[in-house]
PDB file of N, CA and C in Angstrom:
ATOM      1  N   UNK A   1     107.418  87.113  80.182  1.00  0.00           N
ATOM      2  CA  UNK A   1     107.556  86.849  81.581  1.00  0.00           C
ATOM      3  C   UNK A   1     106.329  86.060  81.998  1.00  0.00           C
ATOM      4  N   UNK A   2     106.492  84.656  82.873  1.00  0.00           N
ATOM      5  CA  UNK A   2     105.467  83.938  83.439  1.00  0.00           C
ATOM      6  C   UNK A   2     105.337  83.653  84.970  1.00  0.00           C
ATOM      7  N   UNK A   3     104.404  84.322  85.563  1.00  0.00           N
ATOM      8  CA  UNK A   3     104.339  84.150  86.891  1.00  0.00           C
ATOM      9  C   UNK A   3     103.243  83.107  87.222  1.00  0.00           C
ATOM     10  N   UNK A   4     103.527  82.316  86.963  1.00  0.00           N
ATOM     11  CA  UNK A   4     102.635  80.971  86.874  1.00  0.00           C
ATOM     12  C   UNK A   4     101.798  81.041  85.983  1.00  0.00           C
ATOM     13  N   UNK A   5     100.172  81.437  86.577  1.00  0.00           N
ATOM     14  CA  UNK A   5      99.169  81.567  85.538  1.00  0.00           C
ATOM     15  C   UNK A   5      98.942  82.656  84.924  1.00  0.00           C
ATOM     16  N   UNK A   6      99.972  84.174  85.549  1.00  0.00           N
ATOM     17  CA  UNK A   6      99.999  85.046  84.803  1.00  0.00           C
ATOM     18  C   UNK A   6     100.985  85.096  83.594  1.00  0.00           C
ATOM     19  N   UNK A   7     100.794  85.997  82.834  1.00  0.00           N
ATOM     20  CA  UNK A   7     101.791  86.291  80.903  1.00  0.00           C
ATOM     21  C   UNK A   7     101.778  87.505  81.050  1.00  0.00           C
ATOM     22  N   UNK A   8     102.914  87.692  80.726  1.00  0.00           N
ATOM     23  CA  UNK A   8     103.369  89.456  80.600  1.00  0.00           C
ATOM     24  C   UNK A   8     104.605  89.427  79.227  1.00  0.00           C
ATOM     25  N   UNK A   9     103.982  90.371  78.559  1.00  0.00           N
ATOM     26  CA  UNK A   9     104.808  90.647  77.410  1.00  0.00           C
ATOM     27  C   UNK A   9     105.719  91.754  77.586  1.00  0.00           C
ATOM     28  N   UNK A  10     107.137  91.656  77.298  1.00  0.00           N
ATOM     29  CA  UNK A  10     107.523  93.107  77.925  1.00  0.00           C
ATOM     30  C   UNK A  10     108.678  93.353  76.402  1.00  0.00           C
ATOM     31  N   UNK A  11     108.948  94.574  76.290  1.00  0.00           N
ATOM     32  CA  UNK A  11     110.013  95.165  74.925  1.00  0.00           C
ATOM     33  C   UNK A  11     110.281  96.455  76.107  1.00  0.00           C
ATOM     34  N   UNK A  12     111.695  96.194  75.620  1.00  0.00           N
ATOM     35  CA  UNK A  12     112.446  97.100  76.649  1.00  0.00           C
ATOM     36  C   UNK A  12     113.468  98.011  75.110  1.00  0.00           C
ATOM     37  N   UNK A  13     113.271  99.547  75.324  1.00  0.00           N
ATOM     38  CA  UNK A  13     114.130 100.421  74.580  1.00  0.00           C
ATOM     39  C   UNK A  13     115.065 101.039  75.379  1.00  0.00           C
ATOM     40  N   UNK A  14     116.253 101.415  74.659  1.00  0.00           N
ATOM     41  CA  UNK A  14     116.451 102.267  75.728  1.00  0.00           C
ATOM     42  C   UNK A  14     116.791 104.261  74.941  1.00  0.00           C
ATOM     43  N   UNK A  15     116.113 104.163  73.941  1.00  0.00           N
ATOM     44  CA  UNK A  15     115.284 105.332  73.751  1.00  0.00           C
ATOM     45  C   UNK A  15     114.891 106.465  75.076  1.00  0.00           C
ATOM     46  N   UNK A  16     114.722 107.786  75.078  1.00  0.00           N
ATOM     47  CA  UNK A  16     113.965 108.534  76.177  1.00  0.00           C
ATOM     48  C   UNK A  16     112.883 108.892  75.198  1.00  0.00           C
ATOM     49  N   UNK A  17     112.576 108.922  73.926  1.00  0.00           N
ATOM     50  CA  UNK A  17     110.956 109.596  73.147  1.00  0.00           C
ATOM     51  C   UNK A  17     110.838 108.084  72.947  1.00  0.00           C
ATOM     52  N   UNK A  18     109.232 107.731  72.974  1.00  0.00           N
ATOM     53  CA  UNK A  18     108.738 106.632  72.751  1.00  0.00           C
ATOM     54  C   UNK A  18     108.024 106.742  70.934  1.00  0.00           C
ATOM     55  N   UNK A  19     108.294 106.079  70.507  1.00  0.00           N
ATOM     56  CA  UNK A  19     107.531 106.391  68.916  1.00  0.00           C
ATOM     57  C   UNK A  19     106.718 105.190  69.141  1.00  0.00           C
ATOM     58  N   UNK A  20     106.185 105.011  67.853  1.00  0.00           N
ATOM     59  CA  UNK A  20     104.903 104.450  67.672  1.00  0.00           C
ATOM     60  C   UNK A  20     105.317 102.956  67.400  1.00  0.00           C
ATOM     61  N   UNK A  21     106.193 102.988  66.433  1.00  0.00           N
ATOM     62  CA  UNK A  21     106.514 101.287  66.018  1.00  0.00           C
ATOM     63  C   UNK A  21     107.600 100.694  66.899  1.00  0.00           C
ATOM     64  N   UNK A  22     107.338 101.020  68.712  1.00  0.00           N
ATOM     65  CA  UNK A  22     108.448 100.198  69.509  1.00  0.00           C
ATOM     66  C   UNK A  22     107.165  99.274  69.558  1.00  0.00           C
ATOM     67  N   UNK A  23     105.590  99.417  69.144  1.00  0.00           N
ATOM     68  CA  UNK A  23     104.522  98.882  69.865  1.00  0.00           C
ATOM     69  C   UNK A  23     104.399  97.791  68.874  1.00  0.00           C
ATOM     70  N   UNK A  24     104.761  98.023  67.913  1.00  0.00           N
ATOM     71  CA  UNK A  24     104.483  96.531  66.483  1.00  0.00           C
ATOM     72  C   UNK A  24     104.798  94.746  67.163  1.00  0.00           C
ATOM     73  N   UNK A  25     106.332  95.012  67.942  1.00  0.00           N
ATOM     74  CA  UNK A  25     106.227  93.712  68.349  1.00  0.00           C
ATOM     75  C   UNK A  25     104.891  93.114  69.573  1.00  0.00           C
ATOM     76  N   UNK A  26     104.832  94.038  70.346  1.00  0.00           N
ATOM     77  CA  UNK A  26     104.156  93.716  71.470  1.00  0.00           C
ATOM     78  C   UNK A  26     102.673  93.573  70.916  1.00  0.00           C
ATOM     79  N   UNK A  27     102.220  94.063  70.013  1.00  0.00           N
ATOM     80  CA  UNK A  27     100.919  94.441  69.053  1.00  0.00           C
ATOM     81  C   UNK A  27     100.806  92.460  68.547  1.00  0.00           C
ATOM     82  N   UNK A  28     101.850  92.457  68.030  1.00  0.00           N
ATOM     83  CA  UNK A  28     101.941  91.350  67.469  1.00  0.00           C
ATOM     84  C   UNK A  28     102.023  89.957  68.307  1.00  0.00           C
ATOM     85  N   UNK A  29     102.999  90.188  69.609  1.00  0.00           N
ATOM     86  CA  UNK A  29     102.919  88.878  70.562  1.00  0.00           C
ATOM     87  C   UNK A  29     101.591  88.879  71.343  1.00  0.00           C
ATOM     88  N   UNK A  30     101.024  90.047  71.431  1.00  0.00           N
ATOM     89  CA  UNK A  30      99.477  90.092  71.983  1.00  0.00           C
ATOM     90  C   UNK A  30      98.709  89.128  71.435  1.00  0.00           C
ATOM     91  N   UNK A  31      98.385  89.117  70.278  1.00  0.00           N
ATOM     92  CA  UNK A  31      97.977  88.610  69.382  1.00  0.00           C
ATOM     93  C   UNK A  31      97.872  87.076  69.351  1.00  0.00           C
ATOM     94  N   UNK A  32      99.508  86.705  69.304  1.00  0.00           N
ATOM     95  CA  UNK A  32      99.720  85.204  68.774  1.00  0.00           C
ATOM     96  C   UNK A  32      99.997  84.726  70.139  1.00  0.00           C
ATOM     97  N   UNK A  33      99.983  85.678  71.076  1.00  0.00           N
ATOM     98  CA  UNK A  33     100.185  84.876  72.590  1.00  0.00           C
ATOM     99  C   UNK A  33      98.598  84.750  73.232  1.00  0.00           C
ATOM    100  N   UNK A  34      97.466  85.601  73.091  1.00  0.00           N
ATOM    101  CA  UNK A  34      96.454  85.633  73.547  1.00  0.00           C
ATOM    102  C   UNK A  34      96.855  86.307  74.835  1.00  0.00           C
ATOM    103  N   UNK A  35      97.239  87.284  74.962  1.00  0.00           N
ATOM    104  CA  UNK A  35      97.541  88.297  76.151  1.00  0.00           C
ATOM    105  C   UNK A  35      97.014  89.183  76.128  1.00  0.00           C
ATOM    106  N   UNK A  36      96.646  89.684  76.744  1.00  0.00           N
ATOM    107  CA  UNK A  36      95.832  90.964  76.525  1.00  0.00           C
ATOM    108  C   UNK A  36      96.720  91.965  76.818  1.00  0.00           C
ATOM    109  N   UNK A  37      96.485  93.194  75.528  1.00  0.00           N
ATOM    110  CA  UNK A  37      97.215  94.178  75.776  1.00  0.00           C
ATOM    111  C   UNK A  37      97.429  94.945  77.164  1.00  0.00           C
ATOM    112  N   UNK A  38      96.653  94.862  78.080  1.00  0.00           N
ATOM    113  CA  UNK A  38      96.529  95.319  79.696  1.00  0.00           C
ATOM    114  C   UNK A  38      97.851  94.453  80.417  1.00  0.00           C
ATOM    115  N   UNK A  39      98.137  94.058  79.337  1.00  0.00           N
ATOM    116  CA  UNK A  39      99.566  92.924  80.037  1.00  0.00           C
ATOM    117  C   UNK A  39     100.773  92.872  79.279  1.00  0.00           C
ATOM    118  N   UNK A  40     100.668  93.806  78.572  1.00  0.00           N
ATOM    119  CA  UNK A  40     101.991  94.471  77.872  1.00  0.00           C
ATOM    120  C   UNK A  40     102.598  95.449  78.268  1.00  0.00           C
ATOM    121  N   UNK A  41     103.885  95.441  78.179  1.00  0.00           N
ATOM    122  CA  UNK A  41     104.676  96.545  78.999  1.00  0.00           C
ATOM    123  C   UNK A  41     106.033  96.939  77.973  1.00  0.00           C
ATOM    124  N   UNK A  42     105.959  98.375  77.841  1.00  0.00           N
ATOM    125  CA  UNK A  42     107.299  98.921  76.960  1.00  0.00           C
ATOM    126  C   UNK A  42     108.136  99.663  77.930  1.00  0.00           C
ATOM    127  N   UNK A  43     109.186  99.501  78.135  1.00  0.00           N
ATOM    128  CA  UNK A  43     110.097 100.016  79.008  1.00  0.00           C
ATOM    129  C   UNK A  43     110.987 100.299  78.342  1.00  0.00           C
ATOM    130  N   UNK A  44     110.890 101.923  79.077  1.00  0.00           N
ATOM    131  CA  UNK A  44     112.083 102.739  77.857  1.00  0.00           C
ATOM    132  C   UNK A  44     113.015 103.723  78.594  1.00  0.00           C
ATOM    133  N   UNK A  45     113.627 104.474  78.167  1.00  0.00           N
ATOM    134  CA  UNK A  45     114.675 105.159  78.973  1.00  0.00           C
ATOM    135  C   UNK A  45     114.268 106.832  79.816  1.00  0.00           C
ATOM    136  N   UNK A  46     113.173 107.141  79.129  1.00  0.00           N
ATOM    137  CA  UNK A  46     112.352 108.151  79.107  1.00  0.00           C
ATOM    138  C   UNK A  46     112.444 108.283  80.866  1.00  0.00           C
ATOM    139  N   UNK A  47     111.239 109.228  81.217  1.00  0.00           N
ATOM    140  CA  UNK A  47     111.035 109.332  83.293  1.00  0.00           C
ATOM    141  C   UNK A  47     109.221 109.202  83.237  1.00  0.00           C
ATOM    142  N   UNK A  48     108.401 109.126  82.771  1.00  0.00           N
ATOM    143  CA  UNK A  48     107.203 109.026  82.691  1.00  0.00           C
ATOM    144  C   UNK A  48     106.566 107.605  82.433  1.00  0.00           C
ATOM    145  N   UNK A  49     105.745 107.045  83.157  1.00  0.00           N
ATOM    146  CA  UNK A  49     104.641 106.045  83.392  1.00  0.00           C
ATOM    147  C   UNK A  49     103.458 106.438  82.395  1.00  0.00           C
ATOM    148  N   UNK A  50     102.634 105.784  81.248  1.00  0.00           N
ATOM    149  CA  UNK A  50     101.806 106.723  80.802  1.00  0.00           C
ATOM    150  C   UNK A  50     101.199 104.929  80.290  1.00  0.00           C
ATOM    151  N   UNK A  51      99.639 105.238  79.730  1.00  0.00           N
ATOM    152  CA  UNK A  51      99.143 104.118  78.634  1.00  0.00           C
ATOM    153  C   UNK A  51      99.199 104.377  76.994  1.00  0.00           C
ATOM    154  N   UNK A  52      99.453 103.700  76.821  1.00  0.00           N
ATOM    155  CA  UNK A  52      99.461 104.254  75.219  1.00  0.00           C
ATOM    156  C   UNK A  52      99.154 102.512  74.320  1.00  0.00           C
ATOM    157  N   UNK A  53      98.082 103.055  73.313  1.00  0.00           N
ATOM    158  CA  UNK A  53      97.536 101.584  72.206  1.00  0.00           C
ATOM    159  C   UNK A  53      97.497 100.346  73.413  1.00  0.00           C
ATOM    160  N   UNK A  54      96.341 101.265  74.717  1.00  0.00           N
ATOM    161  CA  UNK A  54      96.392 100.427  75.564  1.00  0.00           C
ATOM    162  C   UNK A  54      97.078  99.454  76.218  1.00  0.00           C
ATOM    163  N   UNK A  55      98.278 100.057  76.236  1.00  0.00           N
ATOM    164  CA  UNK A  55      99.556  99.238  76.932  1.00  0.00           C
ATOM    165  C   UNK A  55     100.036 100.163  78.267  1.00  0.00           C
ATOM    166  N   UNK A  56     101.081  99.236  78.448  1.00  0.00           N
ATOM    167  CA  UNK A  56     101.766  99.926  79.410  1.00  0.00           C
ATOM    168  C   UNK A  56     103.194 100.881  79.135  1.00  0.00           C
ATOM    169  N   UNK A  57     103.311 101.914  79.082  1.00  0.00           N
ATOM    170  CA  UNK A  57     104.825 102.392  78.693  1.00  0.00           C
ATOM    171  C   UNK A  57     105.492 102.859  80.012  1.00  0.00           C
ATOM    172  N   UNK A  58     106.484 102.352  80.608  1.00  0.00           N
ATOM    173  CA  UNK A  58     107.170 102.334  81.785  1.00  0.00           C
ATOM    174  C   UNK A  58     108.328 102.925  81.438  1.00  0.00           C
ATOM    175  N   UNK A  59     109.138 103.737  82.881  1.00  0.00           N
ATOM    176  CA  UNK A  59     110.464 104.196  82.575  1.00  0.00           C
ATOM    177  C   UNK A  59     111.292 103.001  83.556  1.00  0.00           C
ATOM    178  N   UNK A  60     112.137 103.593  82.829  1.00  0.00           N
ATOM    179  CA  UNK A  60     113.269 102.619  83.260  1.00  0.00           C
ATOM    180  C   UNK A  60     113.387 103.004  84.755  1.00  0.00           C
ATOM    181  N   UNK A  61     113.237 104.554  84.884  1.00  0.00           N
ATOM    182  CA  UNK A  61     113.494 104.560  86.163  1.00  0.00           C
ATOM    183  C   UNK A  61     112.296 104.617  87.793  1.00  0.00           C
ATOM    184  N   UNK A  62     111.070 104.467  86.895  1.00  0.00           N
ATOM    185  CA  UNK A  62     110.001 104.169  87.901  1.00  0.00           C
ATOM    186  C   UNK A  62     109.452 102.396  87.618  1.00  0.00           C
ATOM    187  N   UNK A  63     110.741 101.222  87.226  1.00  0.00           N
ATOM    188  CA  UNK A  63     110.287 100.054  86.730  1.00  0.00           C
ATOM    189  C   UNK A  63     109.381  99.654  88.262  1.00  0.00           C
ATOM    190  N   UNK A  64     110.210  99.841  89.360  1.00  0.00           N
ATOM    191  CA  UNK A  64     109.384  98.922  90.427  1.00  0.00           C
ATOM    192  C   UNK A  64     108.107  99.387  90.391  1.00  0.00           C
ATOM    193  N   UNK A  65     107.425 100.706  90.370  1.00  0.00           N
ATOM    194  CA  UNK A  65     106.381 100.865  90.786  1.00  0.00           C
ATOM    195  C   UNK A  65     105.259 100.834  89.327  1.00  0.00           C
ATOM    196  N   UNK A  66     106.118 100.848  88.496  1.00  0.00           N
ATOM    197  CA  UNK A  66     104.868 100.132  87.303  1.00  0.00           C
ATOM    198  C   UNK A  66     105.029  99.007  86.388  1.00  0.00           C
ATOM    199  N   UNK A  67     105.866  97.876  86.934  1.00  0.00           N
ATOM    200  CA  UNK A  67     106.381  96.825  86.508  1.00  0.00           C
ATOM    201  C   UNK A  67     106.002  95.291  87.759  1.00  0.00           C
ATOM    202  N   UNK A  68     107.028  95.828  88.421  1.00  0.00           N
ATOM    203  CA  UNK A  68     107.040  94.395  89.898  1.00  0.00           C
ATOM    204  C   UNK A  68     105.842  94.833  90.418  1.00  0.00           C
ATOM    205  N   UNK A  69     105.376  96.088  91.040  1.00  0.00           N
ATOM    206  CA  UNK A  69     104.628  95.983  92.036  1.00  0.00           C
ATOM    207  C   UNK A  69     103.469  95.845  91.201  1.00  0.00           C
ATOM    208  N   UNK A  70     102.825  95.703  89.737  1.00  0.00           N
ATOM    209  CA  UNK A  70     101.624  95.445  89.083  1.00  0.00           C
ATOM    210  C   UNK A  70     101.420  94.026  89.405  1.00  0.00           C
ATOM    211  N   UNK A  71     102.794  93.114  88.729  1.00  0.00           N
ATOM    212  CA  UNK A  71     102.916  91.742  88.632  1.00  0.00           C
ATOM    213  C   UNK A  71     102.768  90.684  89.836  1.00  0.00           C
ATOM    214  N   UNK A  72     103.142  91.614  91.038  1.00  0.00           N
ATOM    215  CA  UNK A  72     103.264  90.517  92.056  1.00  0.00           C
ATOM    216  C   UNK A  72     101.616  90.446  92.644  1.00  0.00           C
TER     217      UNK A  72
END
């Protein structure tokens, strides 16, 4: 996702337990995109907002308040 001069990496599951290797891609576009992990976002089916391998892990069902309202 590009909001002009901002980059946001996002991997969407729709999983409710988050495991460890949903983070490999985003680990990896961090990387080859020069994004900083503070700008990665995993959105999953789960109900909890949390950080994890310094990312963002979002629920599907709190997306506005830890997704749009970060970005805008």
């Amino acid at each position: 996702m590009d909001f002009g001069l901002r980059k946001y990496g996002i991997e969407i599951k729709s999983s409710e337990t988050v495991s460890e290797k949903y983070f490999d891609g985003l680990k990896y576009w961090s990387e080859l995109s020069k994004i900083g992990k503070e700008n990665m976002y995993l959105i999953y089916g789960g109900k909890e907002n949390s950080k994890r391998n310094n990312m963002n892990v979002i629920s599907w069902d709190n997306i506005y308040d830890g997704l749009v309202r970060h970005s805008i």
